[in-house]
Protein backbone atom coordinates (compact mmCIF):
# COMPACT_ATOMS: atom_id res chain seq x y z
CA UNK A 1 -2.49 -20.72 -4.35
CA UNK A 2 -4.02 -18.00 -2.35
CA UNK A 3 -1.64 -18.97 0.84
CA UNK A 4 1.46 -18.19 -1.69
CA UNK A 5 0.91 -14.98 -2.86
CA UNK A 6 -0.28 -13.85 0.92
CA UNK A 7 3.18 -14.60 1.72
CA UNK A 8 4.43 -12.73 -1.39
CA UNK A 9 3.23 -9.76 -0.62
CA UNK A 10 3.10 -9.80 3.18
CA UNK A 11 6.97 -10.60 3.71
CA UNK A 12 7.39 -6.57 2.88
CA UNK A 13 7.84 -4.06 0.39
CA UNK A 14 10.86 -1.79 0.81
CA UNK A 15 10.66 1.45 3.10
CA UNK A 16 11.79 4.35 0.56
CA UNK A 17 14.04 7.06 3.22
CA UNK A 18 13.49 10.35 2.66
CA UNK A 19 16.53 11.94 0.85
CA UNK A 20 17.93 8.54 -0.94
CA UNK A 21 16.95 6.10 -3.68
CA UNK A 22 17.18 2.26 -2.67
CA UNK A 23 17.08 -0.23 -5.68
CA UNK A 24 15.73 -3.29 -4.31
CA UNK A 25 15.31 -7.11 -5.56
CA UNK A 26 12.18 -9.33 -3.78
CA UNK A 27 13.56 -12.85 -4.41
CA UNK A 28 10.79 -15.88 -4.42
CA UNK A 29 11.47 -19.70 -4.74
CA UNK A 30 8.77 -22.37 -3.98
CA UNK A 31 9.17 -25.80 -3.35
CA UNK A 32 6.83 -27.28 -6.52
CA UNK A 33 5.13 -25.67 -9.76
CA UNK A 34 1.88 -23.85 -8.45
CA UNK A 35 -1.05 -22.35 -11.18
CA UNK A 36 -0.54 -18.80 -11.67
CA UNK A 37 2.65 -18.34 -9.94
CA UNK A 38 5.77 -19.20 -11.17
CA UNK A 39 8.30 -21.60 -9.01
CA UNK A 40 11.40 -18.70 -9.09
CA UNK A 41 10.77 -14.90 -9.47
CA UNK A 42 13.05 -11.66 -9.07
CA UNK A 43 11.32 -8.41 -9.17
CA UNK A 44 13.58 -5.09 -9.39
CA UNK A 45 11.96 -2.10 -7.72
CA UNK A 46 13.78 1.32 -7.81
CA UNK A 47 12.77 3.04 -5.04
CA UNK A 48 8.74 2.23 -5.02
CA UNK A 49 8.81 1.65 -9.21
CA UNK A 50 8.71 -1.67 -10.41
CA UNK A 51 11.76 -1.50 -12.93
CA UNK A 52 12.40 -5.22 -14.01
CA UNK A 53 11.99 -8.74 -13.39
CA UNK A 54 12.83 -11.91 -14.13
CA UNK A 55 10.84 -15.19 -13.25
CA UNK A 56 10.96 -19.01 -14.18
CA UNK A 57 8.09 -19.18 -16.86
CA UNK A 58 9.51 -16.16 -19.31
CA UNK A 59 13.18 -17.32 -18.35
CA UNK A 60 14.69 -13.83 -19.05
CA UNK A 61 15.57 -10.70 -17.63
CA UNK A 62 13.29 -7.88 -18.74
CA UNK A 63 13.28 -3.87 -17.78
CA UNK A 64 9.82 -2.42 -17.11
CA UNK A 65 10.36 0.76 -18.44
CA UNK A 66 9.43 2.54 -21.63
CA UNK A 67 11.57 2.00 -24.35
CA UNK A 68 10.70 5.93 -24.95
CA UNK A 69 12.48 6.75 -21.67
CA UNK A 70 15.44 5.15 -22.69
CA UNK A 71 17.81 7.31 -25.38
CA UNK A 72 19.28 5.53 -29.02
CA UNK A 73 22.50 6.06 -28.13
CA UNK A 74 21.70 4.05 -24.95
CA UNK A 75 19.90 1.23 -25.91
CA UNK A 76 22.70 -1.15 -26.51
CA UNK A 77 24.06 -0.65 -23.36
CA UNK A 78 20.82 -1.38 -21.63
CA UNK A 79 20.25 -4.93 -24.04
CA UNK A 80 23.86 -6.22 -23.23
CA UNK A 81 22.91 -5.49 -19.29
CA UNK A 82 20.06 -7.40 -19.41
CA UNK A 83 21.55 -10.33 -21.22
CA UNK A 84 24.24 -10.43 -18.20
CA UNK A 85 21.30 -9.84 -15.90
CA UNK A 86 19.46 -13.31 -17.36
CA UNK A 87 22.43 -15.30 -16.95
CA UNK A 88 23.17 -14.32 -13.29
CA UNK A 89 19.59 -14.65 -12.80
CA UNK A 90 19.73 -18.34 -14.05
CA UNK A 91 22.38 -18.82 -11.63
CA UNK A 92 20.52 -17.38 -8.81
CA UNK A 93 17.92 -19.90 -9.36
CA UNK A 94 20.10 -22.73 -9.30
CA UNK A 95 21.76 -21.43 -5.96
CA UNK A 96 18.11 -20.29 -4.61
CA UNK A 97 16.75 -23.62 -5.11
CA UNK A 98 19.45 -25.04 -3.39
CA UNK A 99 18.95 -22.91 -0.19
CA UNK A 100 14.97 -23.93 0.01
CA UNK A 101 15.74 -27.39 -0.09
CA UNK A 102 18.58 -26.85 2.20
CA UNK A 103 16.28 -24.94 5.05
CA UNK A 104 13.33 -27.84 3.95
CA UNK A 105 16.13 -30.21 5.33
CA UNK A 106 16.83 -28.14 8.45
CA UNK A 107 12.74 -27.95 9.40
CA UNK A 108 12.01 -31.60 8.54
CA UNK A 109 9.54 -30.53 5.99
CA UNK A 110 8.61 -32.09 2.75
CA UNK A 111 6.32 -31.75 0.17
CA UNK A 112 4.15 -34.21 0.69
CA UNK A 113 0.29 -34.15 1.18
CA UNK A 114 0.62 -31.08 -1.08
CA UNK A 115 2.07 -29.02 1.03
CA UNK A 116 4.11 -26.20 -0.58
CA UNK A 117 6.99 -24.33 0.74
CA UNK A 118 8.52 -20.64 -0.12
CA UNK A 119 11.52 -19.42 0.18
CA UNK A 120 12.19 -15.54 0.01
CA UNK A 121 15.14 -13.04 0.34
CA UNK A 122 14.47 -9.22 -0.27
CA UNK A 123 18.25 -8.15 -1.35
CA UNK A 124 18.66 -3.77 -1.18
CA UNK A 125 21.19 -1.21 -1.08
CA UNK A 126 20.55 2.55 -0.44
CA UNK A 127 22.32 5.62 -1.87
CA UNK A 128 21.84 8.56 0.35
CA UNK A 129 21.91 12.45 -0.55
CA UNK A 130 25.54 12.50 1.61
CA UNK A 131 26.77 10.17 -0.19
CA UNK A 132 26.85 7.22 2.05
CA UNK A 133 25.51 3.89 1.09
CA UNK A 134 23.45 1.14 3.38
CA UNK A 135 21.70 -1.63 2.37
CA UNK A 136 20.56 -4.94 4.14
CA UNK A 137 19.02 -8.69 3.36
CA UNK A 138 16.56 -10.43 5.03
CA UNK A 139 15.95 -14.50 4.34
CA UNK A 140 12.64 -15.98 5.38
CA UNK A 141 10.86 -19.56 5.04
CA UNK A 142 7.18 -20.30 5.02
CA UNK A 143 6.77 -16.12 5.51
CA UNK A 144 8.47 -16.22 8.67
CA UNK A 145 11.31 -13.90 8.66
CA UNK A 146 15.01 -16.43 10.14
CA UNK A 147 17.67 -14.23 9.10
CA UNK A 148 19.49 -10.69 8.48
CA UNK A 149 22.64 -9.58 6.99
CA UNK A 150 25.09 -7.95 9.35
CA UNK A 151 27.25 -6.02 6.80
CA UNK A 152 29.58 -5.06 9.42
CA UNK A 153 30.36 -8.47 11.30
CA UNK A 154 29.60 -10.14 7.30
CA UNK A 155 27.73 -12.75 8.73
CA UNK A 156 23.52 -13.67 8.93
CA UNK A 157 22.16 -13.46 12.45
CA UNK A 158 19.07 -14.91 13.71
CA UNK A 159 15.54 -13.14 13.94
CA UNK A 160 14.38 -14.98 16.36
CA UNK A 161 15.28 -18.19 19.13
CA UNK A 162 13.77 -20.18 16.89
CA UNK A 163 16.46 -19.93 14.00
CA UNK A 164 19.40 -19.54 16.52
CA UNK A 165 20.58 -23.16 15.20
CA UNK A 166 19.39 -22.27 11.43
CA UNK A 167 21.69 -19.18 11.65
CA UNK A 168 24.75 -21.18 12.78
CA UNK A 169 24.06 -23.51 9.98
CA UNK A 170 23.92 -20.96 7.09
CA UNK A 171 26.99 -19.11 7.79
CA UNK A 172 29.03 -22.37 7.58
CA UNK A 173 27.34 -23.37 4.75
CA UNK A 174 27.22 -20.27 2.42
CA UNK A 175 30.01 -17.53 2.15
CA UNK A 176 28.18 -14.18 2.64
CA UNK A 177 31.13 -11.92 1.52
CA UNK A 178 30.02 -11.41 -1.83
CA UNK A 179 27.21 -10.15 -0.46
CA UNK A 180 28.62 -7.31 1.52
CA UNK A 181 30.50 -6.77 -2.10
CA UNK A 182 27.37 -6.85 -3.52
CA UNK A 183 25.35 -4.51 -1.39
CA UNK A 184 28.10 -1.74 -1.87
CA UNK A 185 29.77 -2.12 -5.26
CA UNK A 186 27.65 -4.02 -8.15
CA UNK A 187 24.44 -2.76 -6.90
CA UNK A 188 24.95 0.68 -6.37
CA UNK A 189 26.09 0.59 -10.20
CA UNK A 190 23.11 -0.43 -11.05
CA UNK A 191 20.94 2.09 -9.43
CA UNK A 192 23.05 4.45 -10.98
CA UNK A 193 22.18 3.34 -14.48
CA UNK A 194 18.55 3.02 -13.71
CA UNK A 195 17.81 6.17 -12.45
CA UNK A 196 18.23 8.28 -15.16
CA UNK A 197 15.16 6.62 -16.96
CA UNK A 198 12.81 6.55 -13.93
CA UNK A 199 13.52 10.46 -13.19
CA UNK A 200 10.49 11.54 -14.62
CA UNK A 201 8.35 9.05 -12.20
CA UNK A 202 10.50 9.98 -9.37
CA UNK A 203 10.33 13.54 -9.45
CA UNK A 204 6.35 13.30 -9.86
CA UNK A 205 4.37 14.71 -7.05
CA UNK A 206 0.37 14.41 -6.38
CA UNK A 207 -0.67 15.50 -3.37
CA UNK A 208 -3.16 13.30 -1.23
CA UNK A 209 -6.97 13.60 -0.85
CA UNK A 210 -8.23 13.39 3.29
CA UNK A 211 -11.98 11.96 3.68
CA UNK A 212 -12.90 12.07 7.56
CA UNK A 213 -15.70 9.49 8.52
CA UNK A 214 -16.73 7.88 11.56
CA UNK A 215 -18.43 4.99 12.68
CA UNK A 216 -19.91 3.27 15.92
CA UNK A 217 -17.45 0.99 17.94
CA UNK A 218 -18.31 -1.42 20.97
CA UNK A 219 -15.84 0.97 23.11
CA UNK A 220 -16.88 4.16 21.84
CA UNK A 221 -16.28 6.07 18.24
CA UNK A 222 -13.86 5.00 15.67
CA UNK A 223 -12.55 7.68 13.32
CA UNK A 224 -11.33 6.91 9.93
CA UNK A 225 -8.88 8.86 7.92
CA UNK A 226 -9.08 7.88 4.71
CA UNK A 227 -5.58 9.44 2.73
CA UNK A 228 -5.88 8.52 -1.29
CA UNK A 229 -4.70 9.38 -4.47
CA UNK A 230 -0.97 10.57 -3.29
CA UNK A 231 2.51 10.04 -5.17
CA UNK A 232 5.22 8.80 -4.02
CA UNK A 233 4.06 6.09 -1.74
CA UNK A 234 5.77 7.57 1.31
CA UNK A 235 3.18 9.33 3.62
CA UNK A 236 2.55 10.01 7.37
CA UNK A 237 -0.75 9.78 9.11
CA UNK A 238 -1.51 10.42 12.75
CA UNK A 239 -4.51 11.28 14.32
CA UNK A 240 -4.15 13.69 17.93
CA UNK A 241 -6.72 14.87 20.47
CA UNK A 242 -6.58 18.31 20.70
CA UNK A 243 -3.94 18.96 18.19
CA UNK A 244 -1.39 17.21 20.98
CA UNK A 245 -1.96 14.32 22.21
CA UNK A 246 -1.17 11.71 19.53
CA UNK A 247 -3.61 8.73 19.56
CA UNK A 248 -2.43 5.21 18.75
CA UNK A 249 -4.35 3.28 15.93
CA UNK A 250 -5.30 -0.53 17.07
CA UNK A 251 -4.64 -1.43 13.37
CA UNK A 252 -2.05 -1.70 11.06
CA UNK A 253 -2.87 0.50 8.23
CA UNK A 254 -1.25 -0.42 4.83
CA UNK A 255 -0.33 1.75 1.96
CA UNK A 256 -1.84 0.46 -0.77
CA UNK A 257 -1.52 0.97 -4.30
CA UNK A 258 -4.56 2.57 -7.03
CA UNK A 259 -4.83 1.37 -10.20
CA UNK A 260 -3.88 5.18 -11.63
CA UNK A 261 -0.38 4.64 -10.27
CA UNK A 262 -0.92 6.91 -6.77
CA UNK A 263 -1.68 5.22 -3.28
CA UNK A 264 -4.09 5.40 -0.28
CA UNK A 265 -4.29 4.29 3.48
CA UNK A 266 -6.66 4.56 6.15
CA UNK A 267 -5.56 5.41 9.60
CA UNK A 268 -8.29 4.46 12.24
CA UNK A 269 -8.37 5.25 16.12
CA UNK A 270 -11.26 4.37 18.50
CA UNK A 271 -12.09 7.21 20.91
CA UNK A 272 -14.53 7.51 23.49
CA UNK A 273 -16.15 11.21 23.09
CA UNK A 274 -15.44 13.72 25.80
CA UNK A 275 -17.37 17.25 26.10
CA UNK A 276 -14.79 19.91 24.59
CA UNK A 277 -12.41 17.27 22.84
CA UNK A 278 -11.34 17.76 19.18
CA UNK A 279 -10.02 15.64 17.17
CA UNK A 280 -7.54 15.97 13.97
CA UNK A 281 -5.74 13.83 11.39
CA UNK A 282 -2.52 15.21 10.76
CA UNK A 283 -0.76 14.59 7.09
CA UNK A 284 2.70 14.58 5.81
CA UNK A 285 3.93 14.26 2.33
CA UNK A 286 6.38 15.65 0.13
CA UNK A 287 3.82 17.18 -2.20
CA UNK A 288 2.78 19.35 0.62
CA UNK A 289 4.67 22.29 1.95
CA UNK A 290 3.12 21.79 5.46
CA UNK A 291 1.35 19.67 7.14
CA UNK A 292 -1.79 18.87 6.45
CA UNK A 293 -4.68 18.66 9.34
CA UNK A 294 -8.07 17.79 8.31
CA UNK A 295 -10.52 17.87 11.82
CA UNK A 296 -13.27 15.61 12.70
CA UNK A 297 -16.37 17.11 12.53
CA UNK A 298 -19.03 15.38 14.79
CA UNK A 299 -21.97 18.02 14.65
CA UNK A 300 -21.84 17.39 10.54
CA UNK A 301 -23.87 14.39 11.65
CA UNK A 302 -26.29 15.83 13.66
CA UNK A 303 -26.32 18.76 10.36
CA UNK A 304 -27.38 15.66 8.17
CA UNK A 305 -30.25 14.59 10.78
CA UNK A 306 -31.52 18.17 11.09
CA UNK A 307 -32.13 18.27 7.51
CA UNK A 308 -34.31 15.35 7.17
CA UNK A 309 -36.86 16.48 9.80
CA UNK A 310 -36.74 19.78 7.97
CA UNK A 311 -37.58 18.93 4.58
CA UNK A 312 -40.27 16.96 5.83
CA UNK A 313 -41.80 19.06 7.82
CA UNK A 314 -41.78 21.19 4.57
CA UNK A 315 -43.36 18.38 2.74
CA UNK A 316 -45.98 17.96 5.10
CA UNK A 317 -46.83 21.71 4.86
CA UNK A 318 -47.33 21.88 1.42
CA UNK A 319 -49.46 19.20 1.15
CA UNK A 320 -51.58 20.82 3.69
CA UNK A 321 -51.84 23.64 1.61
CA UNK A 322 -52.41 21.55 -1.59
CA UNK A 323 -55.58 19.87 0.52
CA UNK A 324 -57.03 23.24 1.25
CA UNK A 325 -56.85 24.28 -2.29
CA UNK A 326 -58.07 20.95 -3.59
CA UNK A 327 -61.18 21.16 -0.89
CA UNK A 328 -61.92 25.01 -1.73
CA UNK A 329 -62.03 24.30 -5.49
CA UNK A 330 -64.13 21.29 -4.66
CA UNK A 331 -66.40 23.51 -2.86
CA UNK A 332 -66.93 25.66 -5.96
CA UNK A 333 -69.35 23.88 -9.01
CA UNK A 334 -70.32 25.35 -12.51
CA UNK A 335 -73.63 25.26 -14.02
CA UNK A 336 -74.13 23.51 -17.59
CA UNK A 337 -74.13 27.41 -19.20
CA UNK A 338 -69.99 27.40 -17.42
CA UNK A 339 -70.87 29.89 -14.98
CA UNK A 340 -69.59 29.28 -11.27
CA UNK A 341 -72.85 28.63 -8.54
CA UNK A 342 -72.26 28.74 -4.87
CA UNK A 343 -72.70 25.48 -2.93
CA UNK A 344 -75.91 25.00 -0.84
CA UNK A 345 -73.74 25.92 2.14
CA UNK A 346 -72.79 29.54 1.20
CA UNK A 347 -76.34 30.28 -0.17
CA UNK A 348 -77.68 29.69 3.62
């Protein structure tokens, strides 16, 4: 169960380019009925908005979006599309299916001993502000990627050596024409239709928050830059010694998404601390008319540790004082009539 949804979401969400909307279908088929997950899925993003799906267990197309957002006059036309949208989407199971058992066959893999198998296709086009439209298709099997759409040659080519053989197979098999027709024709009508009822998600703009932190590291200092709370998910983050020299992070940061709707990352680098050296995480997004650069403030640290000692030292000081007080009013008695007497040692 876990192993299956790893693959679903590490086989890619969509890049959203700067300047165009891309309306882009994520495509999963498994092998046998798993808890929790259903055995054939579509899920309709426009740009980085989830606008529909359509899966195996609810067996019907269904838009994501507020009926609110969608005019009278309108809603008709958006009912009929989804009833055409179910019935192609019934077909693409049936032709889905097909292709997992068909690669299953290719890999000498069954599903015996358990074992479960996934097939996934991530299908997009892109509309760009010149007017020119792209789009591509990638196929992969067990969440390794085998094959991508050349729209030019209309043909799949292999990924990798491995799927070489698997690549020859598939074009003989399957026609990828429609495809090409696809890409340029029936799904940029689409993303023309949706738009108009996402435009109030797609023009929204929060800027991001920066946190700088930092932590020990076997080889030095690692630096966090922790970006959050940012809409749309598109964002750059870079960290550079000395304002120039960009640093490379050893990790792959993700974008991930908040439950409020906005997104976050953290962008770590290791350094090892030089006398003079400053450090800065740079920021980019299209809520923010420039960049943003947030430095890395080691002495902030040694701030924090300089305050301890202090207060204490404060502490200590006034409980000195409190003791003296304490010991001189000791010092002093009264007499049973309530007037004060000297102590034995201040009469000698």
């Amino acid at each position: 169960m876990v192993w299956i949804l790893l693959l679903l979401l590490t086989f890619g969400m969509p890049a959203v380019y700067c300047g165009s909307h891309t309306l882009y279908y994520q495509i999963t088929m498994t092998s046998a009925p798993t808890p929790g997950v259903p055995q054939f899925s579509i899920i309709v993003y426009v740009n980085d908005i989830q606008y529909g799906r359509y899966n195996s267990d609810i067996g019907r197309a269904e838009a994501l979006i507020p009926i609110s957002s969608i005019p009278f006059s309108s809603l008709w036309m958006v009912s009929e599309h989804m009833e055409h949208q179910t019935k192609v989407a019934q077909e693409y199971e049936i032709a889905h299916r097909q292709r997992l058992h068909f690669l299953m066959g290719v890999f000498n893999t069954t599903n015996s001993n358990g074992d479960i198998h996934v097939y996934q296709t991530n299908n997009a086009c892109e509309l760009h502000d010149d007017g020119t439209i792209s789009g591509y298709q990638e196929i992969a099997f067990d969440g390794k990627e085998l094959l991508v759409y050349d729209k030019e040659r209309v043909t799949f080519v292999p990924v990798t050596q491995e799927a070489v053989m698997v690549a020859q197979l598939w074009n003989k098999r399957y026609d990828s024409t429609y495809t090409k027709i696809f890409m340029e024709i029936d799904c940029i009508e689409h993303m023309k239709m949706y738009l108009p009822y996402i435009s109030t998600d797609l023009g929204k703009k929060v800027p991001p928050n920066v946190k700088i932190s930092s932590s020990e590291s076997e080889s030095g200092i690692k630096l966090h830059c922790w970006v959050y709370g940012f809409y749309p998910r598109d964002v750059d983050v870079k960290w550079t010694k000395n304002e120039t020299d960009e640093l490379p992070s050893e990790e792959s940061p993700e974008i991930l998404p908040n439950p409020d709707g906005t997104y976050q990352i953290r962008v770590s680098v290791v350094v090892t601390p030089e006398e003079g050296a400053t450090y800065f995480c740079h920021v980019s997004h299209i809520s923010l008319e420039d960049t943003l650069v947030a430095p890395f403030e080691p002495n902030k640290r040694s701030h924090l540790c300089i305050t301890v000692p202090a207060s204490g030292m404060l502490l200590l000081l006034l409980l000195l004082i409190g003791l003296g007080v304490f010991r001189f009013s000791k010092s002093m008695t009264k007499d049973p009539n309530g007037s004060q007497s000297v102590s034995t040692e201040e009469k000698d």
